[in-house]
N, C-alpha and C. Protein backbone atom coordinates (compact mmCIF):
# COMPACT_ATOMS: atom_id res chain seq x y z
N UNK A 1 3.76 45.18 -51.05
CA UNK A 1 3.54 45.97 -49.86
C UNK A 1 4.18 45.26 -48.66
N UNK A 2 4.92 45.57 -47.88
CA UNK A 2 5.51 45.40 -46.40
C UNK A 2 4.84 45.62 -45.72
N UNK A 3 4.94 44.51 -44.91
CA UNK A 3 3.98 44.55 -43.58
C UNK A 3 2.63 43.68 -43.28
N UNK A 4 2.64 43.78 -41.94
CA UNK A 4 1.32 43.28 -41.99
C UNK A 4 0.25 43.35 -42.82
N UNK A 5 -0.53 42.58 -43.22
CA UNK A 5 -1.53 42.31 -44.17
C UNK A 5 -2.94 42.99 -43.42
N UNK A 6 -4.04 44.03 -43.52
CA UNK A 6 -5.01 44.82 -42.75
C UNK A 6 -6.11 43.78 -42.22
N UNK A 7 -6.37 43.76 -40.98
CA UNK A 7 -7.19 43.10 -40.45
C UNK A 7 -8.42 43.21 -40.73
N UNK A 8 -9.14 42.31 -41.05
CA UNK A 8 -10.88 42.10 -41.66
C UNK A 8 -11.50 42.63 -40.21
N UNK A 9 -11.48 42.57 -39.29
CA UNK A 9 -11.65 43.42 -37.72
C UNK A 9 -11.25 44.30 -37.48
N UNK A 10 -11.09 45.87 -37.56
CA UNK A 10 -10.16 46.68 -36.83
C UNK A 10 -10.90 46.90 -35.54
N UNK A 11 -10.42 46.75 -34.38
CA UNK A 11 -10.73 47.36 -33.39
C UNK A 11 -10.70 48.74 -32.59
N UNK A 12 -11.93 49.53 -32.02
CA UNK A 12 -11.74 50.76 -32.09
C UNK A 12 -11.45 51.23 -31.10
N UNK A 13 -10.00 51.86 -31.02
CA UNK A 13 -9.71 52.34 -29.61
C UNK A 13 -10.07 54.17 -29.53
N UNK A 14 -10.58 53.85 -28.12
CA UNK A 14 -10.98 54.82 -27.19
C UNK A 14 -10.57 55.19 -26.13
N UNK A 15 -10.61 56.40 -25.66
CA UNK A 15 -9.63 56.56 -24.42
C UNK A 15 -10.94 57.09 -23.38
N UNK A 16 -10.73 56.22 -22.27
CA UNK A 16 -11.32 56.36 -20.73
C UNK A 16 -10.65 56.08 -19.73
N UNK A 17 -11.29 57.20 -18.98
CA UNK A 17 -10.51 58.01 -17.80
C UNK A 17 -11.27 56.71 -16.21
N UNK A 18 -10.50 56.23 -15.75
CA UNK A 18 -10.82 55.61 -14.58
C UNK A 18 -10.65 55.98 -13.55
N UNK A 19 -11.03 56.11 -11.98
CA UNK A 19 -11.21 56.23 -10.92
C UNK A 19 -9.67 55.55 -10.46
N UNK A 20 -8.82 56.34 -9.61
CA UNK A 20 -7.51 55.25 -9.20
C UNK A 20 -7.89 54.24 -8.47
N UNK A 21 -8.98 54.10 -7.48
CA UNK A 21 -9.05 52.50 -7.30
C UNK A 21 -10.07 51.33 -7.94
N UNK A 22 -10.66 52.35 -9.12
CA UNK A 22 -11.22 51.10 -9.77
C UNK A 22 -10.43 50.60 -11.27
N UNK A 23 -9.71 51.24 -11.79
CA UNK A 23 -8.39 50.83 -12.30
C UNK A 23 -7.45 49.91 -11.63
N UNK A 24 -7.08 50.40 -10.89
CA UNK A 24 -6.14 49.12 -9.99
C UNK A 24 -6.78 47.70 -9.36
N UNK A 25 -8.42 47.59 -9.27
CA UNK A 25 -9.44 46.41 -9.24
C UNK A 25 -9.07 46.09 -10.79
N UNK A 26 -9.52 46.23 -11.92
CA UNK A 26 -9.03 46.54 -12.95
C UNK A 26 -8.08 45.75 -13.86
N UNK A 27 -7.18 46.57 -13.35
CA UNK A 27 -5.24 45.80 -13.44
C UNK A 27 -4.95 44.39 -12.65
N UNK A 28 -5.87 44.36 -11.26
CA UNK A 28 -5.88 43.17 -10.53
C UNK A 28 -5.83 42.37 -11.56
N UNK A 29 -7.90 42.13 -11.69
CA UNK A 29 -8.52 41.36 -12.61
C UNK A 29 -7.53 40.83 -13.85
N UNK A 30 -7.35 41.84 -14.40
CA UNK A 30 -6.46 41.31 -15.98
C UNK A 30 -5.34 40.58 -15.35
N UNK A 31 -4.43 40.78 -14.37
CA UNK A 31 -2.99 40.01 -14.39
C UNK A 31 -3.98 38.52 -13.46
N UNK A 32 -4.82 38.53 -13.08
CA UNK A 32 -5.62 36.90 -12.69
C UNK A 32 -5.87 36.19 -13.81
N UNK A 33 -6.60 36.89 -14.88
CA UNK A 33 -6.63 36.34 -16.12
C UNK A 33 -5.46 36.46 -16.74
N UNK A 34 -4.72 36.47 -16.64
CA UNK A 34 -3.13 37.17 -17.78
C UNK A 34 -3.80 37.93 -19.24
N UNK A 35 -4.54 38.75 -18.81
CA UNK A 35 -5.21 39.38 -20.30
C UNK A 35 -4.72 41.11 -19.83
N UNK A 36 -5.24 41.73 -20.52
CA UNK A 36 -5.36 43.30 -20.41
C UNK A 36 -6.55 43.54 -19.87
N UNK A 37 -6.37 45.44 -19.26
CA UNK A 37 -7.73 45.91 -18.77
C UNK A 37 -8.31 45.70 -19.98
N UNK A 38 -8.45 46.06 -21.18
CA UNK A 38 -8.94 46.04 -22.22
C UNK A 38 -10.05 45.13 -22.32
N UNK A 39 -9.79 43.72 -22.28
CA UNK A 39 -10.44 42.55 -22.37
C UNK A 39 -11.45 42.54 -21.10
N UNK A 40 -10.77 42.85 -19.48
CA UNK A 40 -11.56 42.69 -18.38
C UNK A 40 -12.70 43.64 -18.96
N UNK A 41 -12.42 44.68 -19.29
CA UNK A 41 -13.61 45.87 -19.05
C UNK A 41 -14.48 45.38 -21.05
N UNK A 42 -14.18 44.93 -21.49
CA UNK A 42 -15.11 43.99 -22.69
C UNK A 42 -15.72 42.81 -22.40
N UNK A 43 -15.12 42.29 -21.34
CA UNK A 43 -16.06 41.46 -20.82
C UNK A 43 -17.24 41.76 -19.84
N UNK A 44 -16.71 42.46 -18.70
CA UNK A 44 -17.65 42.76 -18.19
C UNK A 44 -18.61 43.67 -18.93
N UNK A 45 -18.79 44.36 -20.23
CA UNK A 45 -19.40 45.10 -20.92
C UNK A 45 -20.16 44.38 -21.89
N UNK A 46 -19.85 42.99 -22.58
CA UNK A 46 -20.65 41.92 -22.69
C UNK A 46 -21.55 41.30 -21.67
N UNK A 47 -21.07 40.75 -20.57
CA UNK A 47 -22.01 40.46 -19.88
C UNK A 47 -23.28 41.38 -19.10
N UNK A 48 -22.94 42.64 -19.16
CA UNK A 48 -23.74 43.54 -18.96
C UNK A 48 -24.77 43.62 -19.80
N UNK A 49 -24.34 43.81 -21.27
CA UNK A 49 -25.00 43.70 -22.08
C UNK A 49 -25.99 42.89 -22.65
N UNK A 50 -25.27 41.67 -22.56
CA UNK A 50 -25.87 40.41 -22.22
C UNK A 50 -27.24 40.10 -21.55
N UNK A 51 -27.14 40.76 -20.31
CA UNK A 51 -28.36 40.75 -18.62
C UNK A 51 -29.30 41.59 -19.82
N UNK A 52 -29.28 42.27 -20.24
CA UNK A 52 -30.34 43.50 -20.37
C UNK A 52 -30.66 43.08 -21.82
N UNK A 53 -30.45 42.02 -22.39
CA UNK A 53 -31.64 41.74 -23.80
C UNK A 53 -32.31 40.44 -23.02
């Protein structure tokens, strides 16, 4: 078989609709971290998560 070998993780993408200036807070955040919105908005969704157990 060719190709990448299937990840023991798949991650599940979802599509959400953002506000234009809280996307661009957002896009800030990630290029401070050099990460993606992806990661900013999983983190802050961990630590949210986090507060409340």
């Amino acid at each position: 078989m060719a190709g990448r070998p299937p990840k023991k993780e798949k991650k599940i993408r979802e599509a959400i609709y953002f506000e234009p200036e809280l996307i661009e807070w957002l896009r800030e955040q990630a290029d401070k971290q050099m990460c993606t919105v992806s990661v900013v908005v999983n983190q802050i969704v961990d630590a949210k998560k986090s507060s409340q157990e």
